[in-house]
C-alpha atoms as a PDB file:
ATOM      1  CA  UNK A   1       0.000   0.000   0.000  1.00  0.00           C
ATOM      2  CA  UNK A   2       1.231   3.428  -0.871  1.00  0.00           C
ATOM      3  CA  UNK A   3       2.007   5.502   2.099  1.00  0.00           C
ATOM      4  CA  UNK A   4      -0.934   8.059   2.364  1.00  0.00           C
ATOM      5  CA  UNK A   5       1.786  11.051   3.422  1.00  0.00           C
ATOM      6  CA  UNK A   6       4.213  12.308   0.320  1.00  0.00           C
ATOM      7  CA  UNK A   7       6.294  14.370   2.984  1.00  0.00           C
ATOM      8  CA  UNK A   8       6.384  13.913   6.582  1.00  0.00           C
ATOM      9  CA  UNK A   9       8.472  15.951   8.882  1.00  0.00           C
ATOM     10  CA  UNK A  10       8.760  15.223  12.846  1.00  0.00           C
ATOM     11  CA  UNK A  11      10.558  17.782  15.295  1.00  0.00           C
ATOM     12  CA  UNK A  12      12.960  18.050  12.474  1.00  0.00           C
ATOM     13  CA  UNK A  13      15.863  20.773  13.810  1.00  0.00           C
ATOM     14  CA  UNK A  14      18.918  21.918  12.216  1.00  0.00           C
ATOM     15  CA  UNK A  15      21.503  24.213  13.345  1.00  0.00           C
ATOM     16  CA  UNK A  16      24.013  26.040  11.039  1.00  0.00           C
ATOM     17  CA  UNK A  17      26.971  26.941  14.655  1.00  0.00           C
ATOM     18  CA  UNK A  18      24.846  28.688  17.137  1.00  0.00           C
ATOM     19  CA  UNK A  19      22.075  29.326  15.016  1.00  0.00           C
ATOM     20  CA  UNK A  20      19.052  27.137  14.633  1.00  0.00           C
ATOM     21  CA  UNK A  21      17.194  27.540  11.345  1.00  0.00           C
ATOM     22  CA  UNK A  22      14.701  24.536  12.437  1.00  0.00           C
ATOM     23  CA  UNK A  23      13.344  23.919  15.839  1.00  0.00           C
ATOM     24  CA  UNK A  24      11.348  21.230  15.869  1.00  0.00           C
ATOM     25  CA  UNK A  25       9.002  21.388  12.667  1.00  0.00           C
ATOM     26  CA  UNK A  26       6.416  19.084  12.079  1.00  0.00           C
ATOM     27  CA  UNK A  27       4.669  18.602   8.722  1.00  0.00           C
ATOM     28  CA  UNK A  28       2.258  16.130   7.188  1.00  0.00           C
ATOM     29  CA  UNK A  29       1.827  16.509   3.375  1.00  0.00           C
ATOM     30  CA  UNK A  30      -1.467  13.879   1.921  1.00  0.00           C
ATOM     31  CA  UNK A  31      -0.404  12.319  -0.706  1.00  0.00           C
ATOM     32  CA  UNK A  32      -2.528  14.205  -3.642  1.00  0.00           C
ATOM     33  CA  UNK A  33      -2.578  17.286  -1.869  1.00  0.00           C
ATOM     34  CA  UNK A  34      -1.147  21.089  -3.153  1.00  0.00           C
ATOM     35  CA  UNK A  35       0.496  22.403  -0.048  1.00  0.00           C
ATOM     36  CA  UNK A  36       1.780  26.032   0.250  1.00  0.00           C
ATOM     37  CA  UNK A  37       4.355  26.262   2.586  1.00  0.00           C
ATOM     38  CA  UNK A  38       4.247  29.521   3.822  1.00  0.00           C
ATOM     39  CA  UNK A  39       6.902  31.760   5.475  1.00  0.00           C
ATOM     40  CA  UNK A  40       8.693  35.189   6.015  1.00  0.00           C
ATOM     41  CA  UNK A  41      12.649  34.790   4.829  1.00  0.00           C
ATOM     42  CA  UNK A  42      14.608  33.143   6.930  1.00  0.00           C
ATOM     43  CA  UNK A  43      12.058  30.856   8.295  1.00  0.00           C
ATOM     44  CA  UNK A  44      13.490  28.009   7.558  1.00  0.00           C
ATOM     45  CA  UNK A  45      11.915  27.314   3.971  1.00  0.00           C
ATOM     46  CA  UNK A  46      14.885  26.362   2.125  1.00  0.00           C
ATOM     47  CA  UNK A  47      16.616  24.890   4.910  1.00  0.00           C
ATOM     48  CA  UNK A  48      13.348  22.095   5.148  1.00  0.00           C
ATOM     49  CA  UNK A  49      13.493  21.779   1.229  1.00  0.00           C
ATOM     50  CA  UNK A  50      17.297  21.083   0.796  1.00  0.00           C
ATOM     51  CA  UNK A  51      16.641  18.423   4.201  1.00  0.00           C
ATOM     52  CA  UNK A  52      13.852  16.584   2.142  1.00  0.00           C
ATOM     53  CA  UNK A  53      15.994  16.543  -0.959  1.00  0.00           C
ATOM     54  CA  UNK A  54      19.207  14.875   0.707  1.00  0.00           C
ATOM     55  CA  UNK A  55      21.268  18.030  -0.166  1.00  0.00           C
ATOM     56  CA  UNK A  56      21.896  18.415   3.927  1.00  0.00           C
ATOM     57  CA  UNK A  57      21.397  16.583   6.890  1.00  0.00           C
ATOM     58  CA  UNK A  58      19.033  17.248   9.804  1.00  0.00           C
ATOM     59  CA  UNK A  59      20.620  17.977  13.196  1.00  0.00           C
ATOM     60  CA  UNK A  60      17.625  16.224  14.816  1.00  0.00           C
ATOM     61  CA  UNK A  61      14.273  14.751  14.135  1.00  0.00           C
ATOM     62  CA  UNK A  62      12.837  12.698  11.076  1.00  0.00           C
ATOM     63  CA  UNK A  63      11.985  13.580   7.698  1.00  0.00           C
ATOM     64  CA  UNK A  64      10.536  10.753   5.027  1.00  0.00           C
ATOM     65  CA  UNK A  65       9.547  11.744   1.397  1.00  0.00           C
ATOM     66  CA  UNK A  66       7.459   8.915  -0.097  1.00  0.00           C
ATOM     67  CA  UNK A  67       7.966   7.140   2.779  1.00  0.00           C
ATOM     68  CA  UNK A  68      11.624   6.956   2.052  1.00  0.00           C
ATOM     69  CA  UNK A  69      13.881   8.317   4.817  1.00  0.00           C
ATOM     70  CA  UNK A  70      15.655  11.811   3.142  1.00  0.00           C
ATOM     71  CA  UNK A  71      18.821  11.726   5.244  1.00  0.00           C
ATOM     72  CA  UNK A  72      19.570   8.219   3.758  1.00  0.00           C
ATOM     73  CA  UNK A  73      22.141   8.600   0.874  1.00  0.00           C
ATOM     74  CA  UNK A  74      20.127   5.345  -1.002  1.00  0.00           C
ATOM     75  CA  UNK A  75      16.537   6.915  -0.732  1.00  0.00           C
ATOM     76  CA  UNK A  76      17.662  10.111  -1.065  1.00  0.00           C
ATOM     77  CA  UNK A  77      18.593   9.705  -4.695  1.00  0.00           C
ATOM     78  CA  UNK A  78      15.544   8.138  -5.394  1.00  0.00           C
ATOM     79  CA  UNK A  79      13.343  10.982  -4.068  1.00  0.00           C
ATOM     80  CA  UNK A  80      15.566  12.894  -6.142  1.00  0.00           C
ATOM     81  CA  UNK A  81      14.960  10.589  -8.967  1.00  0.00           C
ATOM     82  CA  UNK A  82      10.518  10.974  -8.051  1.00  0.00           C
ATOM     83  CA  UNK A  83      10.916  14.863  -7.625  1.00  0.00           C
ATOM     84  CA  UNK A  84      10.163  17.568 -10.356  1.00  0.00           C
ATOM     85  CA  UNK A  85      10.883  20.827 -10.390  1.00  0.00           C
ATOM     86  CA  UNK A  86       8.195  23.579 -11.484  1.00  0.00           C
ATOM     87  CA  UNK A  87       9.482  27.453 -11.617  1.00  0.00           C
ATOM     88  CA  UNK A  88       6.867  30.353 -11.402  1.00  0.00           C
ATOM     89  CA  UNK A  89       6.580  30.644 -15.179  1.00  0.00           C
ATOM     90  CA  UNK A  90       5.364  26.973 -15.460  1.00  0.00           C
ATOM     91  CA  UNK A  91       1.850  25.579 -15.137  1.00  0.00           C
ATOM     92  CA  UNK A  92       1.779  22.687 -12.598  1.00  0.00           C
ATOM     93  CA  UNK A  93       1.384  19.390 -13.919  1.00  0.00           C
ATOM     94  CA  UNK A  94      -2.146  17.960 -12.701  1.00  0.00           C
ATOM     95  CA  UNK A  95      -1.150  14.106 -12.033  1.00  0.00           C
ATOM     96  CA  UNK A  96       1.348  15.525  -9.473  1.00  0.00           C
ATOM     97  CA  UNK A  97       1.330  15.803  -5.144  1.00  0.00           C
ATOM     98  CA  UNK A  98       2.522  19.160  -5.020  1.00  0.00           C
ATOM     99  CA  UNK A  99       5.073  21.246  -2.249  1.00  0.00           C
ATOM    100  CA  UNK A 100       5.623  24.260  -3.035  1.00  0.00           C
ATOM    101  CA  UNK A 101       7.596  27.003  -0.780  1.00  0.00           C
ATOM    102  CA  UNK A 102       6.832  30.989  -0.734  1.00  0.00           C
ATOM    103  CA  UNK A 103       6.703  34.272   1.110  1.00  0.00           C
ATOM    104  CA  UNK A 104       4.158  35.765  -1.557  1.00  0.00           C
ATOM    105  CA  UNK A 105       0.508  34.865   0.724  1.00  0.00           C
ATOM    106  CA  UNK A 106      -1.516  35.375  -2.751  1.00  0.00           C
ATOM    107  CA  UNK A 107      -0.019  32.747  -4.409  1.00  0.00           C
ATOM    108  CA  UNK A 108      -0.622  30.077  -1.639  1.00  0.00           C
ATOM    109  CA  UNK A 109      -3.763  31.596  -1.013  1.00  0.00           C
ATOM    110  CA  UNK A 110      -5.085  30.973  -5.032  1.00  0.00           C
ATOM    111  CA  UNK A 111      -3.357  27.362  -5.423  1.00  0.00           C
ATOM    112  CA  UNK A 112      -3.188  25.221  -2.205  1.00  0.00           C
ATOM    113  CA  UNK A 113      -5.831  23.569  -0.277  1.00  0.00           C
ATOM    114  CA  UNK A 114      -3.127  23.096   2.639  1.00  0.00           C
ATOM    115  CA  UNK A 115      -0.573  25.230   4.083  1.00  0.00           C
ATOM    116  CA  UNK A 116       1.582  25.483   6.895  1.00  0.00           C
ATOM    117  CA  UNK A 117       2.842  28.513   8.137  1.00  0.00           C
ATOM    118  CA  UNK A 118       6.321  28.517   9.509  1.00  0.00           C
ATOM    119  CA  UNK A 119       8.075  30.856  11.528  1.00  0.00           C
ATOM    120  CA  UNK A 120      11.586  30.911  13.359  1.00  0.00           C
ATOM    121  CA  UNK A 121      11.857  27.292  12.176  1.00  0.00           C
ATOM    122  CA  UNK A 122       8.164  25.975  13.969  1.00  0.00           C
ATOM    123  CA  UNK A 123       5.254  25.499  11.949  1.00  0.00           C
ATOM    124  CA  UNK A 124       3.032  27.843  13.752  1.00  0.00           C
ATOM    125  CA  UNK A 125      -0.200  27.222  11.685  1.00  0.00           C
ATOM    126  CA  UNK A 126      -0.935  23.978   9.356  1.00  0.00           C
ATOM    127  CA  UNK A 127      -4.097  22.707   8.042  1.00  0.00           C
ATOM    128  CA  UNK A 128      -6.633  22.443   5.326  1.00  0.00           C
ATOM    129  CA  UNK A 129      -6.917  26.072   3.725  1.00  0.00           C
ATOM    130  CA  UNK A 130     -10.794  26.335   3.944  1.00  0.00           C
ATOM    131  CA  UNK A 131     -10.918  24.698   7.305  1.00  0.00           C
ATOM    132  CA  UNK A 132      -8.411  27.513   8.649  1.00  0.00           C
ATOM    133  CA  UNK A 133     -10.938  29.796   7.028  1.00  0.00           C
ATOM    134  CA  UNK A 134     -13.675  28.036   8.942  1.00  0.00           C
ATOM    135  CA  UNK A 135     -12.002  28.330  12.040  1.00  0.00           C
ATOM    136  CA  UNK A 136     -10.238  31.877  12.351  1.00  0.00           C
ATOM    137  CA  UNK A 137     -12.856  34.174  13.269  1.00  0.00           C
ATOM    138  CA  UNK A 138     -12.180  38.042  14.720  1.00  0.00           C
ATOM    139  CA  UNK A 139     -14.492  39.428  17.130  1.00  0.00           C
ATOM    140  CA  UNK A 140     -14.749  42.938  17.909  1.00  0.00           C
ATOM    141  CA  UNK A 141     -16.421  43.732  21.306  1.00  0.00           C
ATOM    142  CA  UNK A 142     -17.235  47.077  22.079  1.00  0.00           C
ATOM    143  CA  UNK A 143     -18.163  48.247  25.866  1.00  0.00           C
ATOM    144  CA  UNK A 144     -19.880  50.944  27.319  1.00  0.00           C
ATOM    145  CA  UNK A 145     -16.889  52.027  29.379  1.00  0.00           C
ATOM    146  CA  UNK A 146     -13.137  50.971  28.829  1.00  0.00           C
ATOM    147  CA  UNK A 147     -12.657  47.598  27.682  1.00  0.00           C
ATOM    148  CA  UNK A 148     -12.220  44.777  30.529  1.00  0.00           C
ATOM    149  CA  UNK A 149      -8.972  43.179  31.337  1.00  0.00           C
ATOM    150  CA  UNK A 150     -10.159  39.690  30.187  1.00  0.00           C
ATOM    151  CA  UNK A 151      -8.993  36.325  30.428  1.00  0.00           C
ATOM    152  CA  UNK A 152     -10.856  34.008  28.423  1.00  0.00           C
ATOM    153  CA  UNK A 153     -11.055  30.546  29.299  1.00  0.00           C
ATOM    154  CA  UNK A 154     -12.448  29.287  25.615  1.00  0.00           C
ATOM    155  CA  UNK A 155     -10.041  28.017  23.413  1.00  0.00           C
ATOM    156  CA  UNK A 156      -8.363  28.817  20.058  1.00  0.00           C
ATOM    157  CA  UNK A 157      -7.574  32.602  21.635  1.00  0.00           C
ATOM    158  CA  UNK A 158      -4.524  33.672  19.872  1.00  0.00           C
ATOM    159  CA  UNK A 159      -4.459  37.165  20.089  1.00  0.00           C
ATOM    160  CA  UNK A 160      -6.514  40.059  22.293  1.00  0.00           C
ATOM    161  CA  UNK A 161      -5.885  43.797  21.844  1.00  0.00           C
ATOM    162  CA  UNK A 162      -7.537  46.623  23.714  1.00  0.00           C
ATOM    163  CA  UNK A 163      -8.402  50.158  22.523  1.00  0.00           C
ATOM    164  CA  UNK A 164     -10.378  52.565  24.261  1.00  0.00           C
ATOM    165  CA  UNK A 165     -14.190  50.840  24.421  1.00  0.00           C
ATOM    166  CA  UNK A 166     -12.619  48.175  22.080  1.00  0.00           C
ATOM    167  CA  UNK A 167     -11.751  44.586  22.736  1.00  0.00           C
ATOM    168  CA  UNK A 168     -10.593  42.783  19.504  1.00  0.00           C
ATOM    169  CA  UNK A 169      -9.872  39.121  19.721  1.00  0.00           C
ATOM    170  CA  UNK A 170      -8.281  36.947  16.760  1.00  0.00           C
ATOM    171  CA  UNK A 171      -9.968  33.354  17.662  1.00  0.00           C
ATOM    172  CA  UNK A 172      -8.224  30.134  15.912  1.00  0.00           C
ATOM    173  CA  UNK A 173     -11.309  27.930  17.429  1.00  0.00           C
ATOM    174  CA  UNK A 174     -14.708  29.773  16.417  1.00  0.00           C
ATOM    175  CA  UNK A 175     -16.113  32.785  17.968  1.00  0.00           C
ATOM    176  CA  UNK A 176     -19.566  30.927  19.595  1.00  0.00           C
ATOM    177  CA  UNK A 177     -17.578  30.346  23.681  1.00  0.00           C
ATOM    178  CA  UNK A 178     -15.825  33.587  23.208  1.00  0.00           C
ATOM    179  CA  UNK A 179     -18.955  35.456  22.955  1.00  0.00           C
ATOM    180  CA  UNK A 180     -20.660  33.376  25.821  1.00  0.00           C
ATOM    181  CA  UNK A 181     -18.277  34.622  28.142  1.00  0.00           C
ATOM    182  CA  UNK A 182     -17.680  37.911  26.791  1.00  0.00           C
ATOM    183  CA  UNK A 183     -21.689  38.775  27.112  1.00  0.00           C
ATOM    184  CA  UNK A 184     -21.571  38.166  30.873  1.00  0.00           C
ATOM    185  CA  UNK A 185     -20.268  41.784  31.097  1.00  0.00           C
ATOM    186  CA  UNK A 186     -22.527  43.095  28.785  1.00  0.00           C
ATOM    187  CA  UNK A 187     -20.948  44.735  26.110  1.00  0.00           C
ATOM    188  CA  UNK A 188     -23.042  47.163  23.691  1.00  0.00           C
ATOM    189  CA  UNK A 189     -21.723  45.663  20.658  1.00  0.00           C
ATOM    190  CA  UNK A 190     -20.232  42.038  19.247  1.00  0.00           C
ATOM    191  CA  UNK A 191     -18.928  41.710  15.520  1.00  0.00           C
ATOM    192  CA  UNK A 192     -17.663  38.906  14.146  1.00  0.00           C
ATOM    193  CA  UNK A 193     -15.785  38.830  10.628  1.00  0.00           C
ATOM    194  CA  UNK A 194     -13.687  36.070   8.953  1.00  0.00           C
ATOM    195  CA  UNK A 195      -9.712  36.244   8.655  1.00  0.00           C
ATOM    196  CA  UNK A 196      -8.501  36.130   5.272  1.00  0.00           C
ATOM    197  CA  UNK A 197      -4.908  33.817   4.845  1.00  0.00           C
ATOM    198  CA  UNK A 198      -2.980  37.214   4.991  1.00  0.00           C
ATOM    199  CA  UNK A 199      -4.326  38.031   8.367  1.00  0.00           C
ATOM    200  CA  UNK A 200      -3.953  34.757  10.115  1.00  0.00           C
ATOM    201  CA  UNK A 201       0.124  34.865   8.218  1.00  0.00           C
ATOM    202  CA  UNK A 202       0.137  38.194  10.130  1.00  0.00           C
ATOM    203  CA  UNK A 203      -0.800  37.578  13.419  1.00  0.00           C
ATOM    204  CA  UNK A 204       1.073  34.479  14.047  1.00  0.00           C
ATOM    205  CA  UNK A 205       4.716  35.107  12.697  1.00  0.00           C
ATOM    206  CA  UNK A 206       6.562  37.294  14.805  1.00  0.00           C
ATOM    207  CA  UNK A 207       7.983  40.434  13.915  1.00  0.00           C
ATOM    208  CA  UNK A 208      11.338  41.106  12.275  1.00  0.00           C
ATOM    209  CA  UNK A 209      14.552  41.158  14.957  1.00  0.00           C
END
């Protein structure tokens, strides 16, 4: 039986001296699947992609492309031998499970139907495309007075800024348990909006050093 995962990464980690361009990143690429694999340079992007292809070894961790083990001089020339390469000027070739690495969130956004966001050398976010969509929900609360110091106990809360009357909070698990609790101090106001691909990229990479 074909194994059901083209790539599969497990707290792969690789350190170039003192510096560590992977820290433990996890991936799990379907087999059939077009997976963006999303990051700010100096991520770790290339580092992941050379590691998969055999052209360096991992300082830690796992990493298996068509089941094959990629630090394996053997299998790595034969996932060499399975793997194609497709620049930005090509169309992609339908009969093929495709990985393919940017910065640019419109592209992945257009093509994939699974990404992982990477940052610092962690995948931060990973999923199905339109079930992030489903999930990642912002909800604007707006108070009569200033806005409550808040800790919610729902899950999925990534993010919670305050302005003035204004309580924003970026929700990776719904907005339905975040309202429940929020309503208890009755504020005068609850919106809740979807988060595009470009938002969620935003709010969980961290900023520049």
């Amino acid at each position: 039986m074909a194994d059901p995962r083209t790539i599969e990464t497990i707290d792969l980690r690789k350190s170039f001296g003192t510096t560590e361009a992977l820290r433990g990143l996890d991936l799990d690429v379907p087999a059939g699947s077009i997976f963006g694999f999303l990051g700010r340079n100096g991520a770790g992007k290339t580092t992941t992609i050379k590691i998969l292809l055999g052209m360096t070894r991992p300082t830690a961790g796992r990493a298996r492309v068509f089941g094959l083990p990629a630090d394996a001089p053997e299998s790595s020339v034969e996932i060499r031998r399975r793997t194609g390469f497709v620049s930005e000027d090509k169309e992609l070739y339908e009969y093929m499970t495709v990985f393919f690495s940017s910065h640019q969130i419109a592209e992945v956004d257009q093509i994939a139907d699974r990404v992982a966001i990477v940052d610092r050398g962690r995948a931060v976010v990973a999923g199905e495309l339109e079930e992030l969509r489903e999930r990642y929900r912002r909800i604007q609360l707006v108070f009569d007075g200033g806005a409550p110091q808040l800790a919610f106990r729902a899950p999925g809360v990534e993010r919670m800024r305050r302005e003035g009357r204004v309580l924003t909070v970026l929700s990776s698990a719904g907005a339905d348990r975040i309202i429940d609790e929020a309503r208890a101090l009755n504020p005068v106001s609850v919106d809740v909006v979807p988060v595009t691909l470009k938002e969620i990229f935003l709010e969980t990479v961290s900023a520049e050093d």
